[in-house]
N, C-alpha and C. Protein backbone atom coordinates (compact mmCIF):
# COMPACT_ATOMS: atom_id res chain seq x y z
N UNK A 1 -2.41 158.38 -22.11
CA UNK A 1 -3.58 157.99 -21.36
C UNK A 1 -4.81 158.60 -22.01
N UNK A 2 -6.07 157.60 -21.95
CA UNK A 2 -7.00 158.38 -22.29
C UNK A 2 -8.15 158.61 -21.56
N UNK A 3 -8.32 159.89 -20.98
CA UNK A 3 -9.03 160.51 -19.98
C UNK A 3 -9.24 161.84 -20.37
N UNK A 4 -10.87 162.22 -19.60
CA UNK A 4 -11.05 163.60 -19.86
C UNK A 4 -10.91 163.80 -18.60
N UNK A 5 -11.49 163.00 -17.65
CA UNK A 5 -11.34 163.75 -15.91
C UNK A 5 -10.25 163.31 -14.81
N UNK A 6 -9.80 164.72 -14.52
CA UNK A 6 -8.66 164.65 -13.88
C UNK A 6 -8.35 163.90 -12.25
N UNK A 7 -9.10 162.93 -12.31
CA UNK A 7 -9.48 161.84 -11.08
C UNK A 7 -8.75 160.69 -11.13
N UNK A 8 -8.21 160.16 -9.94
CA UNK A 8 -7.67 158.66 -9.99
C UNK A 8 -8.23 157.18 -9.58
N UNK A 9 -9.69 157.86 -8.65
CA UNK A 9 -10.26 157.14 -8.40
C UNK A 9 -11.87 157.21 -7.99
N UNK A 10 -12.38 156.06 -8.68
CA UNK A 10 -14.20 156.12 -8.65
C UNK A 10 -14.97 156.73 -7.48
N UNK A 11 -14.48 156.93 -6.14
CA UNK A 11 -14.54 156.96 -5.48
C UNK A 11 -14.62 158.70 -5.08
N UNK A 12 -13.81 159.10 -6.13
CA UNK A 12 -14.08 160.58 -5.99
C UNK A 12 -14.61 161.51 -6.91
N UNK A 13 -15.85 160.74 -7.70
CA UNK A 13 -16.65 160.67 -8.96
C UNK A 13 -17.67 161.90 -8.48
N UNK A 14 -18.07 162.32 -8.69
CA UNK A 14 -19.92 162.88 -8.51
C UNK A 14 -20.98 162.40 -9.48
N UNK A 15 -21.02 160.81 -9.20
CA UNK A 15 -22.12 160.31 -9.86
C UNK A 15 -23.49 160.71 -9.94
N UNK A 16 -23.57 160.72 -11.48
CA UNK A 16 -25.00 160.87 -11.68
C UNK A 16 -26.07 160.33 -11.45
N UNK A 17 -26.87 160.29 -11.04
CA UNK A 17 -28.45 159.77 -10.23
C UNK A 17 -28.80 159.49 -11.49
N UNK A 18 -30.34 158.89 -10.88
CA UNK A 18 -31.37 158.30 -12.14
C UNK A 18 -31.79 158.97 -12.69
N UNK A 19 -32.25 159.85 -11.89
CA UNK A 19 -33.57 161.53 -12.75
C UNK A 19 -32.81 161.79 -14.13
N UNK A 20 -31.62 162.07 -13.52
CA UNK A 20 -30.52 162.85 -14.61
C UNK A 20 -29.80 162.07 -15.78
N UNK A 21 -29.75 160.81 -15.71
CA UNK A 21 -29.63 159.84 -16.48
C UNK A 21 -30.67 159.79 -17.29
N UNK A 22 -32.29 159.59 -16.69
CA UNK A 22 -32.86 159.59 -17.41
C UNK A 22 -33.36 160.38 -18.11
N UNK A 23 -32.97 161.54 -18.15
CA UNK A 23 -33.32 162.86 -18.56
C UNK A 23 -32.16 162.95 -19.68
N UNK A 24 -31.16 162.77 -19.80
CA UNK A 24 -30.15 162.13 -21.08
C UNK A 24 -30.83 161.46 -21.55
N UNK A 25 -31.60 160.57 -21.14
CA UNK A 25 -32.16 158.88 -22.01
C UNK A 25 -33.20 159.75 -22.93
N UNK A 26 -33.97 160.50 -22.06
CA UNK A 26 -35.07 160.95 -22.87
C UNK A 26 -34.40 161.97 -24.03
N UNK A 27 -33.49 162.97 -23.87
CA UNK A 27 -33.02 163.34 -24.90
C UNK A 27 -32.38 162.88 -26.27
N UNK A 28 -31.97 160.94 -25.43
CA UNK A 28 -31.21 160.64 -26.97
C UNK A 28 -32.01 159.68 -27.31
N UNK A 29 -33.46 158.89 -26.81
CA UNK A 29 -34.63 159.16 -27.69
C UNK A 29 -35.26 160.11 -28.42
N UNK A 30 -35.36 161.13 -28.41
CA UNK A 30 -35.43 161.73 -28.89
C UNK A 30 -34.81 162.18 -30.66
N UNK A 31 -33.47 161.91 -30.27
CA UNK A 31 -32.67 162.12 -31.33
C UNK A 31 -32.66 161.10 -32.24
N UNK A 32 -32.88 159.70 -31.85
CA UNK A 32 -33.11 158.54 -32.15
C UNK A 32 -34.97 157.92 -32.98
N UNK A 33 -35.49 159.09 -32.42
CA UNK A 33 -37.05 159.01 -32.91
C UNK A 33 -37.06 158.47 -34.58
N UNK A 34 -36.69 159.76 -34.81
CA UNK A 34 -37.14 159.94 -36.52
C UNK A 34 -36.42 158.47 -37.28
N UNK A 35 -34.94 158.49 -37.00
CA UNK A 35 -34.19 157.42 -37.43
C UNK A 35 -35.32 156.07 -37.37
N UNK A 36 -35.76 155.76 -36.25
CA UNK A 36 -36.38 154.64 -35.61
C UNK A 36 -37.51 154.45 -36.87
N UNK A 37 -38.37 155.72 -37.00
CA UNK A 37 -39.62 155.27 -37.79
C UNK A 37 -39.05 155.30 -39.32
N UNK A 38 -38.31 155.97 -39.40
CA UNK A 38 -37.65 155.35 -40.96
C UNK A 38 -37.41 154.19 -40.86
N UNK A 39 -36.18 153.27 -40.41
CA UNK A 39 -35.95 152.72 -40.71
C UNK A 39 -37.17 151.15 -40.50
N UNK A 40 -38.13 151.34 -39.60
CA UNK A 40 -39.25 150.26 -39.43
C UNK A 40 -39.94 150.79 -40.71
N UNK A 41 -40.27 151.61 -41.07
CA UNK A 41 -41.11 152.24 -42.66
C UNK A 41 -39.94 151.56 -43.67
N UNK A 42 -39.22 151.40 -43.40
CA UNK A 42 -38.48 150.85 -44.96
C UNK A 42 -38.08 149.55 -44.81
N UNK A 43 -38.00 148.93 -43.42
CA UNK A 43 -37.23 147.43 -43.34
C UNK A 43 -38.57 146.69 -42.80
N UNK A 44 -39.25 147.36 -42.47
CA UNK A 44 -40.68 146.34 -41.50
C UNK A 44 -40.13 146.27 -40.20
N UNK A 45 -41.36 145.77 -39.62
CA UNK A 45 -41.26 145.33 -37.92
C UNK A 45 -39.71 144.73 -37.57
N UNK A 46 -39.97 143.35 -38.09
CA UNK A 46 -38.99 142.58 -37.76
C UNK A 46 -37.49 142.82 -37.94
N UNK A 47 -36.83 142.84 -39.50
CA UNK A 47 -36.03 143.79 -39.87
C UNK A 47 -35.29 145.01 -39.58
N UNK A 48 -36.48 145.48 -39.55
CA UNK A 48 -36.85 147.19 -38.43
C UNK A 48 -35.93 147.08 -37.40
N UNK A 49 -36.50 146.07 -36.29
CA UNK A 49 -36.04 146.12 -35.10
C UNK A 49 -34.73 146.08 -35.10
N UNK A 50 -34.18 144.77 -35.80
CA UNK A 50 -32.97 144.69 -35.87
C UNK A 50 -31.55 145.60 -36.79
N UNK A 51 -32.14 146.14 -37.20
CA UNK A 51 -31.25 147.65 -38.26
C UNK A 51 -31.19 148.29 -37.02
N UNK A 52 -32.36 148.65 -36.15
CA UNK A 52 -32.76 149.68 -34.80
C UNK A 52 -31.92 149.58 -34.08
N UNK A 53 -31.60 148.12 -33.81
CA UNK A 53 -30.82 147.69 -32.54
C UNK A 53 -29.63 148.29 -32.90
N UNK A 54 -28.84 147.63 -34.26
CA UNK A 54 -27.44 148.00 -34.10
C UNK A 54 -27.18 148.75 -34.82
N UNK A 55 -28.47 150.34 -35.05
CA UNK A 55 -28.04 151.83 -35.13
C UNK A 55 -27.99 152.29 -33.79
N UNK A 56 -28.61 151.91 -32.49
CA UNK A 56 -28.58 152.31 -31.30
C UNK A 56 -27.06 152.07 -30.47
N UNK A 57 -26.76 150.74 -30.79
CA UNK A 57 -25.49 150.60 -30.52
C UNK A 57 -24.42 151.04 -31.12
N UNK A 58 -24.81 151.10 -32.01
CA UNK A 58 -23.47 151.90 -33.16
C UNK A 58 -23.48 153.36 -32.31
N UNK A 59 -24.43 154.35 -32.10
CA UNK A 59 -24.91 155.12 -31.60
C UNK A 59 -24.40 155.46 -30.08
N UNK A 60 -24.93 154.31 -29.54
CA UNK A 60 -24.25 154.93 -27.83
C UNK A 60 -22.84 154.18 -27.54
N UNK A 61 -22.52 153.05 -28.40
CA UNK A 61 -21.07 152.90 -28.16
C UNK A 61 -20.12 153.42 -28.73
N UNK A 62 -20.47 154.10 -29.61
CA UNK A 62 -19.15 155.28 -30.37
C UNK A 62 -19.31 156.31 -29.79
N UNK A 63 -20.12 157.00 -29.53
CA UNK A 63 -20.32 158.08 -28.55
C UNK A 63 -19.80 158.08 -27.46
N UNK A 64 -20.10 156.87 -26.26
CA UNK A 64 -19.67 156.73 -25.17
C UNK A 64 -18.24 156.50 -25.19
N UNK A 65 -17.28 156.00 -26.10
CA UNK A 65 -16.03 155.87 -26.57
C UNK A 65 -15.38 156.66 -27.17
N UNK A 66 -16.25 157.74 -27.16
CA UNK A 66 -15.07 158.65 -28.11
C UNK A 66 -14.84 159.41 -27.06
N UNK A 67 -14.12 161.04 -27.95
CA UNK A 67 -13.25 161.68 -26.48
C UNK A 67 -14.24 162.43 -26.17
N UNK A 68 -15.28 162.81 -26.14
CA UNK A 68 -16.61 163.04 -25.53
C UNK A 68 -17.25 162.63 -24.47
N UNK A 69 -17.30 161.11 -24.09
CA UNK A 69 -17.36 160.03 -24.28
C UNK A 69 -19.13 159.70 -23.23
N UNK A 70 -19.79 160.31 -24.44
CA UNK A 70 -20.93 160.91 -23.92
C UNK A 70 -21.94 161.22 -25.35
N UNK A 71 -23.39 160.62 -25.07
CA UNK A 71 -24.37 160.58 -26.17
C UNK A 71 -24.39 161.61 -26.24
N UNK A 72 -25.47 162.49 -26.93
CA UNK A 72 -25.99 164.19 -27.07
C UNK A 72 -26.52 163.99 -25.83
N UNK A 73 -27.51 163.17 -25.26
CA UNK A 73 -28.35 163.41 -24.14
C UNK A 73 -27.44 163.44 -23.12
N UNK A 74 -26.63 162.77 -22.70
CA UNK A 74 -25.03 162.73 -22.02
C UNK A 74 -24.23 164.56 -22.28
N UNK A 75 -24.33 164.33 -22.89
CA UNK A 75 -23.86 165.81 -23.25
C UNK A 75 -24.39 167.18 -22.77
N UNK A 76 -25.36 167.23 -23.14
CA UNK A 76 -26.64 168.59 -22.88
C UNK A 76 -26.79 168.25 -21.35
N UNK A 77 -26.65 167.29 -20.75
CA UNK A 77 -27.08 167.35 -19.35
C UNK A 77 -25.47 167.11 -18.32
N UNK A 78 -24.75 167.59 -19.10
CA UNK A 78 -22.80 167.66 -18.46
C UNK A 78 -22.20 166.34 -17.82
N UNK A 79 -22.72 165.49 -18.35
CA UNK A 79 -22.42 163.74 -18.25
C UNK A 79 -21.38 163.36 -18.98
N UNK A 80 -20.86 162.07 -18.60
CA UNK A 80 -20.09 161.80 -19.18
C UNK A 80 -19.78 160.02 -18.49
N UNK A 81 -19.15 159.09 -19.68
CA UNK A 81 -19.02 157.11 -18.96
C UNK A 81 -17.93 157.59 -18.79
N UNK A 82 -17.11 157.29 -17.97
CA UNK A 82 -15.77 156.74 -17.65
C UNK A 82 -15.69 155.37 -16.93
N UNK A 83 -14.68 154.23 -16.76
CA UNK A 83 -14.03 153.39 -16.40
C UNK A 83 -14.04 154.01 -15.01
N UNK A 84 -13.23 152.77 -14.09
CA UNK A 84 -13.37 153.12 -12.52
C UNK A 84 -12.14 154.01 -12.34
N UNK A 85 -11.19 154.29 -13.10
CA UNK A 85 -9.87 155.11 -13.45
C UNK A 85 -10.30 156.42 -13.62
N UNK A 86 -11.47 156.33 -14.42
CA UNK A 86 -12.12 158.02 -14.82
C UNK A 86 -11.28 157.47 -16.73
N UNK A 87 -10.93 156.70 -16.94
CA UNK A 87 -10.36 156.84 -18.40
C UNK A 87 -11.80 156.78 -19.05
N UNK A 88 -11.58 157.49 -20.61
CA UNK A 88 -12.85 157.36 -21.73
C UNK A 88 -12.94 155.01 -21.62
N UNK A 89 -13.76 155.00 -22.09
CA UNK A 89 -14.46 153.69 -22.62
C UNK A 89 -13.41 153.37 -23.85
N UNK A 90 -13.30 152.18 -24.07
CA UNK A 90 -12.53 151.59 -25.49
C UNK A 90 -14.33 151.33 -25.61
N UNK A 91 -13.79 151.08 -27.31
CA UNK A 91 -15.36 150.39 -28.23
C UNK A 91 -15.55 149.65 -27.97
N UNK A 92 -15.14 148.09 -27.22
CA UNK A 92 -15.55 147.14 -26.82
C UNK A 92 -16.35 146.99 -25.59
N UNK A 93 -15.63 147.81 -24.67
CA UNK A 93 -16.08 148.24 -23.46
C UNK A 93 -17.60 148.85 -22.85
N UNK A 94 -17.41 149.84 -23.86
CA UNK A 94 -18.77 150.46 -24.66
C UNK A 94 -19.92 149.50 -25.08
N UNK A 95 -19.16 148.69 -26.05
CA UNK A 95 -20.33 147.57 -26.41
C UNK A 95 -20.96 146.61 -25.58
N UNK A 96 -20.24 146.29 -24.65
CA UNK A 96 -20.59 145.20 -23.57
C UNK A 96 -21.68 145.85 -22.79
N UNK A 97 -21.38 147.55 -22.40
CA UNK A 97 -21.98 148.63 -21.59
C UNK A 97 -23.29 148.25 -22.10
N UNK A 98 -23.01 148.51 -23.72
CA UNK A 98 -24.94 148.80 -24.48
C UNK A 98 -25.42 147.64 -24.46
N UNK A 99 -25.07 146.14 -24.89
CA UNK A 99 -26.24 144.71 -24.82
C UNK A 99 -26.41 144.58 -23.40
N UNK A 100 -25.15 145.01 -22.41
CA UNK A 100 -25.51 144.80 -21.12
C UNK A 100 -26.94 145.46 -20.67
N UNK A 101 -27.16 146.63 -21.33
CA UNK A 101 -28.38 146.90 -21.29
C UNK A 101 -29.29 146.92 -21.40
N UNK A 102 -28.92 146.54 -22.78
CA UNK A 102 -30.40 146.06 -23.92
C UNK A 102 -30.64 144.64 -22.90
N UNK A 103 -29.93 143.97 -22.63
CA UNK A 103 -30.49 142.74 -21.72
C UNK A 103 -31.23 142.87 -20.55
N UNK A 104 -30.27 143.16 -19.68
CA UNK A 104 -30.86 142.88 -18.35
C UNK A 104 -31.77 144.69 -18.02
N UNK A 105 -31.71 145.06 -18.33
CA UNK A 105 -32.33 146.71 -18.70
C UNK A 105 -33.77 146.51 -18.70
N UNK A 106 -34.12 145.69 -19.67
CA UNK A 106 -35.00 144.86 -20.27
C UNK A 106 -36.30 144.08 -19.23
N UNK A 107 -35.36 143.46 -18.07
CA UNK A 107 -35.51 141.98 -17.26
C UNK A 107 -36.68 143.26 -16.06
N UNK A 108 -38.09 143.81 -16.27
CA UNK A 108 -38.58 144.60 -15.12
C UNK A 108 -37.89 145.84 -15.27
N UNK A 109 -36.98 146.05 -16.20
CA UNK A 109 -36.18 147.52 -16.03
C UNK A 109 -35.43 147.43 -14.53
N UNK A 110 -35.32 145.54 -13.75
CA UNK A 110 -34.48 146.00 -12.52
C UNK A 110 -32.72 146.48 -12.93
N UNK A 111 -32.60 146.97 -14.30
CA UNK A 111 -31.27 146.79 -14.34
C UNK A 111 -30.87 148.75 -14.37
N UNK A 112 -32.26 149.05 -14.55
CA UNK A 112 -31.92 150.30 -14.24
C UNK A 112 -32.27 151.41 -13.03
N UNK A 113 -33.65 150.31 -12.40
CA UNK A 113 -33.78 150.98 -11.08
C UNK A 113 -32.44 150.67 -10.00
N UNK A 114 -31.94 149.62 -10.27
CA UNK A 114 -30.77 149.73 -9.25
C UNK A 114 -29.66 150.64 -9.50
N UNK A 115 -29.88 151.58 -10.45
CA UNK A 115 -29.09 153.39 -10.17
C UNK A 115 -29.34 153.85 -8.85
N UNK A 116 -30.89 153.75 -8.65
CA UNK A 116 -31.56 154.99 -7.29
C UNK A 116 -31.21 154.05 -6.50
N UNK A 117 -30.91 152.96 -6.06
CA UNK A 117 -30.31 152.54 -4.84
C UNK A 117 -28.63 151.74 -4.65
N UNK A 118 -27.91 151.96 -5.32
CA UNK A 118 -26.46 151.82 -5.12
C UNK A 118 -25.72 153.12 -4.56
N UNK A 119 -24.80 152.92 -4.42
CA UNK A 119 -23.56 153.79 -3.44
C UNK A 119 -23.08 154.54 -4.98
N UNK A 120 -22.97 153.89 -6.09
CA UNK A 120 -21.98 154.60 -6.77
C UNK A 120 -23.21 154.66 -7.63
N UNK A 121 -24.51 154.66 -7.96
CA UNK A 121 -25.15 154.94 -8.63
C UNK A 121 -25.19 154.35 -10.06
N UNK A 122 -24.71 153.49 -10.27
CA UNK A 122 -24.48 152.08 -11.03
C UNK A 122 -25.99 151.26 -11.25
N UNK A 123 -25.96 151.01 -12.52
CA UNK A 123 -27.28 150.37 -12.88
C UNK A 123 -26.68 149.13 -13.73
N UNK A 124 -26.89 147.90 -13.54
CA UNK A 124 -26.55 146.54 -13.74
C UNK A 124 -25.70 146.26 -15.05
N UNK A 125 -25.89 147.52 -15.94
CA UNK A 125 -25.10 147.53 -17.15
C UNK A 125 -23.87 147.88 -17.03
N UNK A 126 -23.53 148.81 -15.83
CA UNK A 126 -22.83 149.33 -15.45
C UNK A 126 -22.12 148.37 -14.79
N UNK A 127 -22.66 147.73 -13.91
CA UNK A 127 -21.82 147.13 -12.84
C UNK A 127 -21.12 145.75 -13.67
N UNK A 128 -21.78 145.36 -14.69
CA UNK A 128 -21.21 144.32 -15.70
C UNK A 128 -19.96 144.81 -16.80
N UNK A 129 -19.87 146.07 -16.84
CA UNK A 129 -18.81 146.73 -17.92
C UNK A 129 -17.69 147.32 -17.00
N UNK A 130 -18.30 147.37 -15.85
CA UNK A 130 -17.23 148.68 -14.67
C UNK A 130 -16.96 149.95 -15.18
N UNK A 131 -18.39 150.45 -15.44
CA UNK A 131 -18.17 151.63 -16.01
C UNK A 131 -19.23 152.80 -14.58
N UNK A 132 -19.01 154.06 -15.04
CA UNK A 132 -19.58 155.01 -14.17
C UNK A 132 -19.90 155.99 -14.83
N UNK A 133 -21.26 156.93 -14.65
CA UNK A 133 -21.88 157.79 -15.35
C UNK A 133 -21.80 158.78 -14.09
N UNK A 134 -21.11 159.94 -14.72
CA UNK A 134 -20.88 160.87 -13.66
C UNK A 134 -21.04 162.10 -14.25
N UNK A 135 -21.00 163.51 -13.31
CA UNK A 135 -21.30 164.92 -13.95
C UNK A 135 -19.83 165.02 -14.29
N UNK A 136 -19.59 165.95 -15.22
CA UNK A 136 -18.03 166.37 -15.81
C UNK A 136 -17.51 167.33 -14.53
């Protein structure tokens, strides 16, 4: 099996809120900065963007999938994705997690204010992958 938390069900999670999510987000911008203006300085805008995109995804879906299974900003703030099982993310799983985001994330950002008002603290990327961002 692959799991870091010793839980059987979502239900007995201590999901992470928005503040704290976003307080990961801001850390793995962060980490993501420098990368970002290189690679728009060497590929251009357009180009740019798209190298950007799928270093970000390369980025939070190997991270979120590995046995970590948690960005640096995920990390430093005792986070962690699991499945509704509590199992780590497969890479696919992961991937669906990140465009699910990059999309509807996107749409007003309603895909991430609906963290601060769900039961399980689920933001639309989430609720499309069945994944959960919780404290370790």
């Amino acid at each position: 099996m692959r799991t870091n938390v010793s839980r059987g069900h979502s239900s007995e999670f201590n999901y992470a809120g928005f503040w704290t999510r976003f307080g990961a987000y801001i850390i793995d911008a962060l980490v993501l900065l420098i990368p970002y203006f290189v690679i728009v300085a060497i590929f251009g805008d357009f180009m740019g963007l798209l190298v950007v995109i799928l270093l970000y995804w390369a980025y939070f879906a190997y991270l979120e999938s590995s046995e970590k299974q948690a960005t640096f900003g995920k990390q430093a703030l005792g986070l962690i994705v699991t499945d509704h099982d509590g199992n780590r993310l497969d890479f696919t799983k992961a991937t669906i997690r990140y465009f699910s985001k990059l999309i509807f994330g996107g749409i007003f950002l309603i895909g991430y204010i609906l963290i601060g008002f769900t039961e399980k603290k689920q933001g639309l990327h989430d609720m499309i992958a069945g994944t959960f961002v919780i404290h370790k």
